[in-house]
PDB file of N, CA and C in Angstrom:
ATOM      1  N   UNK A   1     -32.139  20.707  46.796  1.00  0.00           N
ATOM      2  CA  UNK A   1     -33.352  21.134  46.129  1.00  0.00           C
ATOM      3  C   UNK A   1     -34.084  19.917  45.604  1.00  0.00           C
ATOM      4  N   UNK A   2     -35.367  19.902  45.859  1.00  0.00           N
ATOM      5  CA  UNK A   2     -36.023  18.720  44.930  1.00  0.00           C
ATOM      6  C   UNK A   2     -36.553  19.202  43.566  1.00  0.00           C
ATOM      7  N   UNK A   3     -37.165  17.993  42.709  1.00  0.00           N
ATOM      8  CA  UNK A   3     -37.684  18.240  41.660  1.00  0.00           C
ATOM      9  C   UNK A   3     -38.444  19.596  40.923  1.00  0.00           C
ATOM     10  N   UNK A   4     -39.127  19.892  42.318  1.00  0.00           N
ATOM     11  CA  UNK A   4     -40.122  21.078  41.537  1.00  0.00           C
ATOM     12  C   UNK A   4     -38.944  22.017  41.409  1.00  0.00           C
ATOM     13  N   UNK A   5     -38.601  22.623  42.685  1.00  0.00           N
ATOM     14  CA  UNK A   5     -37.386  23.368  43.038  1.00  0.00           C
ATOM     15  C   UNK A   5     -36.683  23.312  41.373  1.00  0.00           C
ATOM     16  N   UNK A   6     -35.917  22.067  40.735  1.00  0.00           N
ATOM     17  CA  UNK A   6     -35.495  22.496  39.483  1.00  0.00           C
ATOM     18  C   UNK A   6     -36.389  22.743  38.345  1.00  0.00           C
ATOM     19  N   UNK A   7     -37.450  22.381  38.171  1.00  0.00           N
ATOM     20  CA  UNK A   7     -38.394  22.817  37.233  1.00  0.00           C
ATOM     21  C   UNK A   7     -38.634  24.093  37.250  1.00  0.00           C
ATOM     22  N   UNK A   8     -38.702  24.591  38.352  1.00  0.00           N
ATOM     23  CA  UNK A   8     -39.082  25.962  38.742  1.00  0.00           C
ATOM     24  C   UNK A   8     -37.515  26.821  38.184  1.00  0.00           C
ATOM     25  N   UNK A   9     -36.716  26.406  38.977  1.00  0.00           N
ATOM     26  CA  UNK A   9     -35.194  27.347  38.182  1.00  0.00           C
ATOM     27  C   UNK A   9     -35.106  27.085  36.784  1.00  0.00           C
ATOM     28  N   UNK A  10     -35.518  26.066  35.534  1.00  0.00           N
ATOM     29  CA  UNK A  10     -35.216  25.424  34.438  1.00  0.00           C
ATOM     30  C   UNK A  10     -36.346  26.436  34.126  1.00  0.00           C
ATOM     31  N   UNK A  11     -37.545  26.556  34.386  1.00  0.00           N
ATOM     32  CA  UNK A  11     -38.505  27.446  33.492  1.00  0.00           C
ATOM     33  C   UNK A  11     -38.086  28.769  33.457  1.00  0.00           C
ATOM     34  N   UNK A  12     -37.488  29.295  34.611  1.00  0.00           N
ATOM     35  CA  UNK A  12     -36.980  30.652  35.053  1.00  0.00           C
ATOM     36  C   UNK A  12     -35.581  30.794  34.072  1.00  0.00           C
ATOM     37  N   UNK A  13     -34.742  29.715  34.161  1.00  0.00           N
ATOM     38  CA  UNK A  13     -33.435  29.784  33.455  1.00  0.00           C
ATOM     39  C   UNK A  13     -33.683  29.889  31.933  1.00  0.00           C
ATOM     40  N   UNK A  14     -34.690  29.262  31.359  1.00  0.00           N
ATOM     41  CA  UNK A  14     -34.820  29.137  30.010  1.00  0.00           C
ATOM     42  C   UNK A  14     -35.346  30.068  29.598  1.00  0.00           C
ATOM     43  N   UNK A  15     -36.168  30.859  30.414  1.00  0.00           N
ATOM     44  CA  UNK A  15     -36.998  32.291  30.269  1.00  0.00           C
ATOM     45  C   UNK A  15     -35.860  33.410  29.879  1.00  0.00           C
ATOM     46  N   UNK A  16     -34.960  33.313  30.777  1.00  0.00           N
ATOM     47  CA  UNK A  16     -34.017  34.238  30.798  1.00  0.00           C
ATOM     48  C   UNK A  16     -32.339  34.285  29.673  1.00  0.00           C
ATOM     49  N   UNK A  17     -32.798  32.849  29.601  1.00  0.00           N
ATOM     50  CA  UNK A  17     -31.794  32.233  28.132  1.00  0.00           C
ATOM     51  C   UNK A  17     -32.264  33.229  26.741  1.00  0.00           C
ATOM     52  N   UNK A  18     -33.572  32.856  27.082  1.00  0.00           N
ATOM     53  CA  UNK A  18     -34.415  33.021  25.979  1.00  0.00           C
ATOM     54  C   UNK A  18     -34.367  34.768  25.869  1.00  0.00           C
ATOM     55  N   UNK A  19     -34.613  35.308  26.836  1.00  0.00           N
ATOM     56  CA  UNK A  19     -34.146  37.127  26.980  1.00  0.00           C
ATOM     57  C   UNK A  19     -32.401  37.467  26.255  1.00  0.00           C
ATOM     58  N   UNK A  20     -32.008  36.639  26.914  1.00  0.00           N
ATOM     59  CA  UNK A  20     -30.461  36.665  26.153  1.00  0.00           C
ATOM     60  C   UNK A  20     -30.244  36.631  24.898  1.00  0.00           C
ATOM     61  N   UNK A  21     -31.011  35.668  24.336  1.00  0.00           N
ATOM     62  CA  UNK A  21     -30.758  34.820  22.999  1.00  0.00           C
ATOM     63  C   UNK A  21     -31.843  35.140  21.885  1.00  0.00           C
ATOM     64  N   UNK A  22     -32.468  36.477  22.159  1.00  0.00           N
ATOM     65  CA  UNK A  22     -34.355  36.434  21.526  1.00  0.00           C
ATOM     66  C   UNK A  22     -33.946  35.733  19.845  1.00  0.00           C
ATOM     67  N   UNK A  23     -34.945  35.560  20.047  1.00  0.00           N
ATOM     68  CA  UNK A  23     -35.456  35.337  18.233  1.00  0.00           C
ATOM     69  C   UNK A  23     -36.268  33.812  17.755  1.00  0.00           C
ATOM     70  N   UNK A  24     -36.383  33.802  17.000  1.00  0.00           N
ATOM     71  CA  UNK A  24     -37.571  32.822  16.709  1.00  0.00           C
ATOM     72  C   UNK A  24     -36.753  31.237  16.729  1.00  0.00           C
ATOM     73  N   UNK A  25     -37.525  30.054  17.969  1.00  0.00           N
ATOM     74  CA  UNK A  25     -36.955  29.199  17.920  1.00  0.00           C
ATOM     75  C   UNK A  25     -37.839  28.032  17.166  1.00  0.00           C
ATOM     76  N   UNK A  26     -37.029  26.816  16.497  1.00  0.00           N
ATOM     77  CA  UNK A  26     -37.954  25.642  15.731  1.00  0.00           C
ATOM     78  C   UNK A  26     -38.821  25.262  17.054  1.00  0.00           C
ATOM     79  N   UNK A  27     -39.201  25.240  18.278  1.00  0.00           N
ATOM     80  CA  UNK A  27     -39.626  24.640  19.052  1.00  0.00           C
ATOM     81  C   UNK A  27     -40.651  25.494  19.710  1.00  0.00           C
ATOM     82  N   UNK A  28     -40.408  27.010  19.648  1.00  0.00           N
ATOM     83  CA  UNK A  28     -41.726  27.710  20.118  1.00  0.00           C
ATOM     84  C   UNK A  28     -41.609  27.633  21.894  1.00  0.00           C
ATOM     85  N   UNK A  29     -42.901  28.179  22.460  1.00  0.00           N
ATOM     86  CA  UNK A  29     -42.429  28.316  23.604  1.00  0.00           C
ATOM     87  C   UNK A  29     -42.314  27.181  24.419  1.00  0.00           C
ATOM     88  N   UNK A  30     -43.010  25.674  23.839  1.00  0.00           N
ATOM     89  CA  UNK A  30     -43.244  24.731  24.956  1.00  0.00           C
ATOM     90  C   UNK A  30     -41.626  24.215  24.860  1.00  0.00           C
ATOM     91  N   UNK A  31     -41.104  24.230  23.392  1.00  0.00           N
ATOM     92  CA  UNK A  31     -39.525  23.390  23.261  1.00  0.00           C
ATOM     93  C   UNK A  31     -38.584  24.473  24.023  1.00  0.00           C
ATOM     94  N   UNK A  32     -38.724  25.825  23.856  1.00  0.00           N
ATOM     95  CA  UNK A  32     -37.592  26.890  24.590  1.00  0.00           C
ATOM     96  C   UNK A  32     -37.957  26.607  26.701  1.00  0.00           C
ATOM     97  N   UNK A  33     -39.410  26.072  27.143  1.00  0.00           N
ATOM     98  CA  UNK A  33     -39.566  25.610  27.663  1.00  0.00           C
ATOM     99  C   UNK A  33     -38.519  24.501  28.269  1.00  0.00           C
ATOM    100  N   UNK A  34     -38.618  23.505  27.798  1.00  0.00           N
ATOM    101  CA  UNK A  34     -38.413  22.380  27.854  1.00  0.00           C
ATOM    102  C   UNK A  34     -36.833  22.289  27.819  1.00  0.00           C
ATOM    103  N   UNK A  35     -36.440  22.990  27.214  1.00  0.00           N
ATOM    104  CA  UNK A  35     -34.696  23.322  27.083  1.00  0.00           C
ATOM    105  C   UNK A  35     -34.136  23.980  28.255  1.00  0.00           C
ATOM    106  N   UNK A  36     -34.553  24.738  28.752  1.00  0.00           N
ATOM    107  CA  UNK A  36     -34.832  25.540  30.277  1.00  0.00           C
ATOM    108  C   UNK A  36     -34.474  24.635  31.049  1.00  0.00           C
ATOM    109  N   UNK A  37     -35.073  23.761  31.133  1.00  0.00           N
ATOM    110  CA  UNK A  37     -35.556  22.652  32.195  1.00  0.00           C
ATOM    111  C   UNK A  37     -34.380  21.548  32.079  1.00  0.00           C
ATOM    112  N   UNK A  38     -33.504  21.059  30.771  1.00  0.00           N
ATOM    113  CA  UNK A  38     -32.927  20.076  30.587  1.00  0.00           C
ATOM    114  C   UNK A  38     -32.030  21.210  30.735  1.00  0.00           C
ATOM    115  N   UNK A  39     -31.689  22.180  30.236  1.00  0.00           N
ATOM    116  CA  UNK A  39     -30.473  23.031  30.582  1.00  0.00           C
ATOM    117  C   UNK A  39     -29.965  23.519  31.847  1.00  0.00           C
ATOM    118  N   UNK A  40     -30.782  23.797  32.834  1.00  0.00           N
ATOM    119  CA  UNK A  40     -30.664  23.525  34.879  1.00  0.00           C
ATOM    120  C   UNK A  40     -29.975  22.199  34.826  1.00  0.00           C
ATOM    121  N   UNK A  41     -31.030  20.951  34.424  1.00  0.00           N
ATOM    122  CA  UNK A  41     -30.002  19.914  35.172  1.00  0.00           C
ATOM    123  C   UNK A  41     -29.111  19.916  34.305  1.00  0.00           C
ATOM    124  N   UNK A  42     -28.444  19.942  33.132  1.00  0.00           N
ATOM    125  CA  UNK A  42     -27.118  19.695  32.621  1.00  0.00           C
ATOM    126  C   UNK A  42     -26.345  20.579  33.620  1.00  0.00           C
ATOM    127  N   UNK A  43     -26.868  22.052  33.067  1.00  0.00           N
ATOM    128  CA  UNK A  43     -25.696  22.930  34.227  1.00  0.00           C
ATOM    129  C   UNK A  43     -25.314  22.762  35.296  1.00  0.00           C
ATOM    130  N   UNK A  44     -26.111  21.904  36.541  1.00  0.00           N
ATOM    131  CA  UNK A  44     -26.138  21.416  37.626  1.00  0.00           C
ATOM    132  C   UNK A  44     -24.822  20.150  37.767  1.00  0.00           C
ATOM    133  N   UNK A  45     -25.841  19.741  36.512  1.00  0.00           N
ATOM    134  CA  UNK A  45     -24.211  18.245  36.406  1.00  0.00           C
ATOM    135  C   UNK A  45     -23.203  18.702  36.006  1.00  0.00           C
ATOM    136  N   UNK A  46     -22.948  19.640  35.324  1.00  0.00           N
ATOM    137  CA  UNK A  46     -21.434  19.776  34.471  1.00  0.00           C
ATOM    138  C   UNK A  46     -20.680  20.592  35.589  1.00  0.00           C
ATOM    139  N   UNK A  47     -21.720  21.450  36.173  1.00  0.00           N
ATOM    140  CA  UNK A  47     -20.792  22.050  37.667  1.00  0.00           C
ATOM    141  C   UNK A  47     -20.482  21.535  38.878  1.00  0.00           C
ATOM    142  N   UNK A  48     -21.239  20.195  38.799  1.00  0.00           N
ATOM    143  CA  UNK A  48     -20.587  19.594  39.896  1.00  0.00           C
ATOM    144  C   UNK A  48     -19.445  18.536  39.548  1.00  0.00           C
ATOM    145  N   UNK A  49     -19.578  17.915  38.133  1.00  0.00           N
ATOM    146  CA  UNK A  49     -18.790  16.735  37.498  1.00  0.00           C
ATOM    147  C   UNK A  49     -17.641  17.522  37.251  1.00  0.00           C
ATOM    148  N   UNK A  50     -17.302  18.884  36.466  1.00  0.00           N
ATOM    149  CA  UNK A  50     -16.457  18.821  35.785  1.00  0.00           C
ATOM    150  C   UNK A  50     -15.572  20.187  36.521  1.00  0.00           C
ATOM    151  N   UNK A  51     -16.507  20.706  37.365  1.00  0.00           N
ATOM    152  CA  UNK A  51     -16.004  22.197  37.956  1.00  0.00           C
ATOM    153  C   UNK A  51     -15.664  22.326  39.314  1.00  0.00           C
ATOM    154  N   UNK A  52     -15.937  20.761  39.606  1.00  0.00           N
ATOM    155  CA  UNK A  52     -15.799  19.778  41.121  1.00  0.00           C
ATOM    156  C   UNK A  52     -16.389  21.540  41.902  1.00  0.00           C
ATOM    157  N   UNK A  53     -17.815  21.758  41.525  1.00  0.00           N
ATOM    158  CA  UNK A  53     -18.666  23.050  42.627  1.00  0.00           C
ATOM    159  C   UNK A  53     -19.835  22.013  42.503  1.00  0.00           C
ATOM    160  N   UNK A  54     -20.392  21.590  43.928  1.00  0.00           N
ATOM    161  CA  UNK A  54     -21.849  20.876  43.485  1.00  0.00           C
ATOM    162  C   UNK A  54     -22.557  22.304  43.802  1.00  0.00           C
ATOM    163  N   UNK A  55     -23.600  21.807  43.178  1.00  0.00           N
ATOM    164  CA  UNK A  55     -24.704  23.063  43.298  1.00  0.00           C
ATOM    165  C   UNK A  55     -25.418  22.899  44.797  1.00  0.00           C
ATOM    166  N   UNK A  56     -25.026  24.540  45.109  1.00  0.00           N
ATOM    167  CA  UNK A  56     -25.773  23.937  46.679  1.00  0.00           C
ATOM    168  C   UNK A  56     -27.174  23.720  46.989  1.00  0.00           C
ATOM    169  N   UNK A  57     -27.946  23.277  48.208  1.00  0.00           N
ATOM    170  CA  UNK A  57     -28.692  23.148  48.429  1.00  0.00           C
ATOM    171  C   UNK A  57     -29.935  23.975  48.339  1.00  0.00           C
ATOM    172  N   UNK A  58     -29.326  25.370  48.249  1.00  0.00           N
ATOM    173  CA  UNK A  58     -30.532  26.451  48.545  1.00  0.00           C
ATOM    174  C   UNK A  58     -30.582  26.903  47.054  1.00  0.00           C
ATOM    175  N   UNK A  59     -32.084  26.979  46.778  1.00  0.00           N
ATOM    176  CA  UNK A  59     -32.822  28.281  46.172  1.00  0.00           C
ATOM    177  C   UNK A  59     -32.093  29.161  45.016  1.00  0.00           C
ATOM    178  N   UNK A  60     -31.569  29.900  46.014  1.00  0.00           N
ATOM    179  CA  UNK A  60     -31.241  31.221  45.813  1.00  0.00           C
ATOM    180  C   UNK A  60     -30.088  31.817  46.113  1.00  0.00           C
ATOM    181  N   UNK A  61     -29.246  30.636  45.447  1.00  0.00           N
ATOM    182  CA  UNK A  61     -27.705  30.716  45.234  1.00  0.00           C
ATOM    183  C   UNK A  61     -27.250  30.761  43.995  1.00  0.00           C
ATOM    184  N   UNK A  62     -26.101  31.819  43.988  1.00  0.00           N
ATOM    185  CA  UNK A  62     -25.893  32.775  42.671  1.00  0.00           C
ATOM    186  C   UNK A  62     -25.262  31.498  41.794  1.00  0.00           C
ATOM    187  N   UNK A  63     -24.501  30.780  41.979  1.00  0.00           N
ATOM    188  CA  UNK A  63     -23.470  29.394  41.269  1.00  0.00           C
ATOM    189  C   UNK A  63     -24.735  28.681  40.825  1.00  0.00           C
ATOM    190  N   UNK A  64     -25.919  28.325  41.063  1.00  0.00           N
ATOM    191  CA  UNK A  64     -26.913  27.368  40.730  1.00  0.00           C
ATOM    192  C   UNK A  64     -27.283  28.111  39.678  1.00  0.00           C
ATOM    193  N   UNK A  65     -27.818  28.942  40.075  1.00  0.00           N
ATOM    194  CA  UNK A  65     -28.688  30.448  39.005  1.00  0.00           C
ATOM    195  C   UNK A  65     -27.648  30.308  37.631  1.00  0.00           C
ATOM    196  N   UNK A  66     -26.286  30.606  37.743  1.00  0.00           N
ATOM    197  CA  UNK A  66     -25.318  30.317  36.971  1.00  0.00           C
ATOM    198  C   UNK A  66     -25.451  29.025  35.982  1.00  0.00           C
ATOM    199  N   UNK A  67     -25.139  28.489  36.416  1.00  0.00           N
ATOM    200  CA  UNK A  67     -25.416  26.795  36.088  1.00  0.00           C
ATOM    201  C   UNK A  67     -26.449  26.581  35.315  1.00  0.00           C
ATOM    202  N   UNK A  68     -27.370  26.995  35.384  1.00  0.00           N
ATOM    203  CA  UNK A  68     -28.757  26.853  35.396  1.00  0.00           C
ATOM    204  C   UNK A  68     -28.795  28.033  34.048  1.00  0.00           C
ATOM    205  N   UNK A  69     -28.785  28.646  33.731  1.00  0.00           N
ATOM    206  CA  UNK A  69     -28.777  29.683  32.665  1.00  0.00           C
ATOM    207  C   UNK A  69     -27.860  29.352  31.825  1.00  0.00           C
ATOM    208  N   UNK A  70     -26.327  29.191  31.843  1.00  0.00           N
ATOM    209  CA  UNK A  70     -25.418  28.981  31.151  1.00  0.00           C
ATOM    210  C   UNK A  70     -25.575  27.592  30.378  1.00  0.00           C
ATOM    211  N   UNK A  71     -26.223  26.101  30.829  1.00  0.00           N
ATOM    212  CA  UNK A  71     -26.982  25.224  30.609  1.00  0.00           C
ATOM    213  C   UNK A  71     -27.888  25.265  29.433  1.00  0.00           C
ATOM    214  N   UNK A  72     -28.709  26.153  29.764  1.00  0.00           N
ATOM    215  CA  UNK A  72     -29.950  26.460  28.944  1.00  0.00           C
ATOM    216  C   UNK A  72     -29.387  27.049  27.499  1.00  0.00           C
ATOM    217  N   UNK A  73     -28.564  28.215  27.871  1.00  0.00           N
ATOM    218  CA  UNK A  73     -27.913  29.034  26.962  1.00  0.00           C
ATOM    219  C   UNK A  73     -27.483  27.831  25.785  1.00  0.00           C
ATOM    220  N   UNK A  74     -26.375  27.200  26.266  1.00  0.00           N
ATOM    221  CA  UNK A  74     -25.699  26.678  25.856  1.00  0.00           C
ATOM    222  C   UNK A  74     -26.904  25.044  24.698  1.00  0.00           C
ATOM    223  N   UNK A  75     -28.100  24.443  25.435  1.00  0.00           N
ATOM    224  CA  UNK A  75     -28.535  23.514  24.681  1.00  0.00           C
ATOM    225  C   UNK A  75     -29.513  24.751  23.767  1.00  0.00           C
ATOM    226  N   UNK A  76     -29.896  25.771  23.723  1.00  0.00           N
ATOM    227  CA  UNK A  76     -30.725  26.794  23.112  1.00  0.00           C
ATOM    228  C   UNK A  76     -29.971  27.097  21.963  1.00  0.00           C
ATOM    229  N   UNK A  77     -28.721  27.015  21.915  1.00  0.00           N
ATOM    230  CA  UNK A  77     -27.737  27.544  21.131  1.00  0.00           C
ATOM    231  C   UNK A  77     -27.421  25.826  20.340  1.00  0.00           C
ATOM    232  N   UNK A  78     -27.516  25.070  20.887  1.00  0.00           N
ATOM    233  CA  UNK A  78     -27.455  23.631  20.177  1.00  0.00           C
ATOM    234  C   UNK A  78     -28.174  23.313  19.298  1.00  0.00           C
ATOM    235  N   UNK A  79     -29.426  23.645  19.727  1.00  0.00           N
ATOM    236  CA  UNK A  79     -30.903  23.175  19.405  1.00  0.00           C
ATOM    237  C   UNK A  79     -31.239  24.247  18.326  1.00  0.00           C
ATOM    238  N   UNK A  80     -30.641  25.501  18.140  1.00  0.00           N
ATOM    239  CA  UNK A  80     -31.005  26.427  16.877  1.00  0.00           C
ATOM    240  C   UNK A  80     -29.791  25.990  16.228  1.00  0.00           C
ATOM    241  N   UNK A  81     -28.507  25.464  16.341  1.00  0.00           N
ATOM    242  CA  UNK A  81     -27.719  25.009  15.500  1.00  0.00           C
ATOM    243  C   UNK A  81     -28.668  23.630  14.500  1.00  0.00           C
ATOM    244  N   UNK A  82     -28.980  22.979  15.188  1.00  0.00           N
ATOM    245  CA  UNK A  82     -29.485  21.511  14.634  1.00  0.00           C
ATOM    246  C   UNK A  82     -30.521  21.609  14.026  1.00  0.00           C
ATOM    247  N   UNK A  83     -31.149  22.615  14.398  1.00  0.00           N
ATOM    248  CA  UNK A  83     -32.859  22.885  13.958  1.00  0.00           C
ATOM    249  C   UNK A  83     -33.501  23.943  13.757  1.00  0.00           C
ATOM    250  N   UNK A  84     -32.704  24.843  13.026  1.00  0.00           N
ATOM    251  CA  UNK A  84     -32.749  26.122  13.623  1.00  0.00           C
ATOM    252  C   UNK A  84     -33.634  26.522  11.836  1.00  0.00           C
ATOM    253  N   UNK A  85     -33.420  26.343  10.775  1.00  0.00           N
ATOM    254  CA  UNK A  85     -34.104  26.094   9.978  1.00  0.00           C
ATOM    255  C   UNK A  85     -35.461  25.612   9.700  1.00  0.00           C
ATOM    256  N   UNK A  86     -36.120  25.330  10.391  1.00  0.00           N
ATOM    257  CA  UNK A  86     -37.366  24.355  10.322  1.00  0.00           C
ATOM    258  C   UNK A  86     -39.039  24.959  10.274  1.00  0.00           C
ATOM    259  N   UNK A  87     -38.199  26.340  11.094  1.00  0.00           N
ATOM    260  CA  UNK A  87     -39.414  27.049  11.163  1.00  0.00           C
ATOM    261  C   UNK A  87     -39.379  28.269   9.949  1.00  0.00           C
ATOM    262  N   UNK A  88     -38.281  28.521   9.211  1.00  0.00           N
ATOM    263  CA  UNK A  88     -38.310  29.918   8.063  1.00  0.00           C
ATOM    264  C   UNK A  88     -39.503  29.704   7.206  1.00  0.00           C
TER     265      UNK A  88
END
């Protein structure tokens, strides 16, 4: 997959983080955005570094989609730990 290809799953993944996880974030939509996007490629790396699965090539493969959400989840859940106060 190239670049857009992950921007495109990272906006989609963080969208759907964000369905998981609702509620009001310090960062609003451009930072729940933006977490999306860094949360694909972490998930991407940690499943290929640590779960020895590289993410395959295509699209619209369920392990990427995975990766890619669980990622997001996971820095969304960081990022309201650290900062999650800022906006009350």
């Amino acid at each position: 997959m190239g670049i857009l290809a992950w921007i495109i799953l990272g906006l989609l993944a963080g969208a759907l983080a964000k369905l998981i996880l609702p509620g009001r974030d310090p960062g609003g939509c451009i930072g729940t955005t933006a977490i999306g996007i860094a949360g694909a490629a972490l998930g991407g790396w940690l499943s290929a570094q640590l779960l020895d699965r590289p993410i395959d090539k295509q699209f619209f493969d369920l392990p990427t989609w995975g990766a890619a959400i669980v990622g997001s989840l996971v820095l969304l859940i960081a990022y309201r730990i650290l900062f999650g106060n800022s906006r009350d």
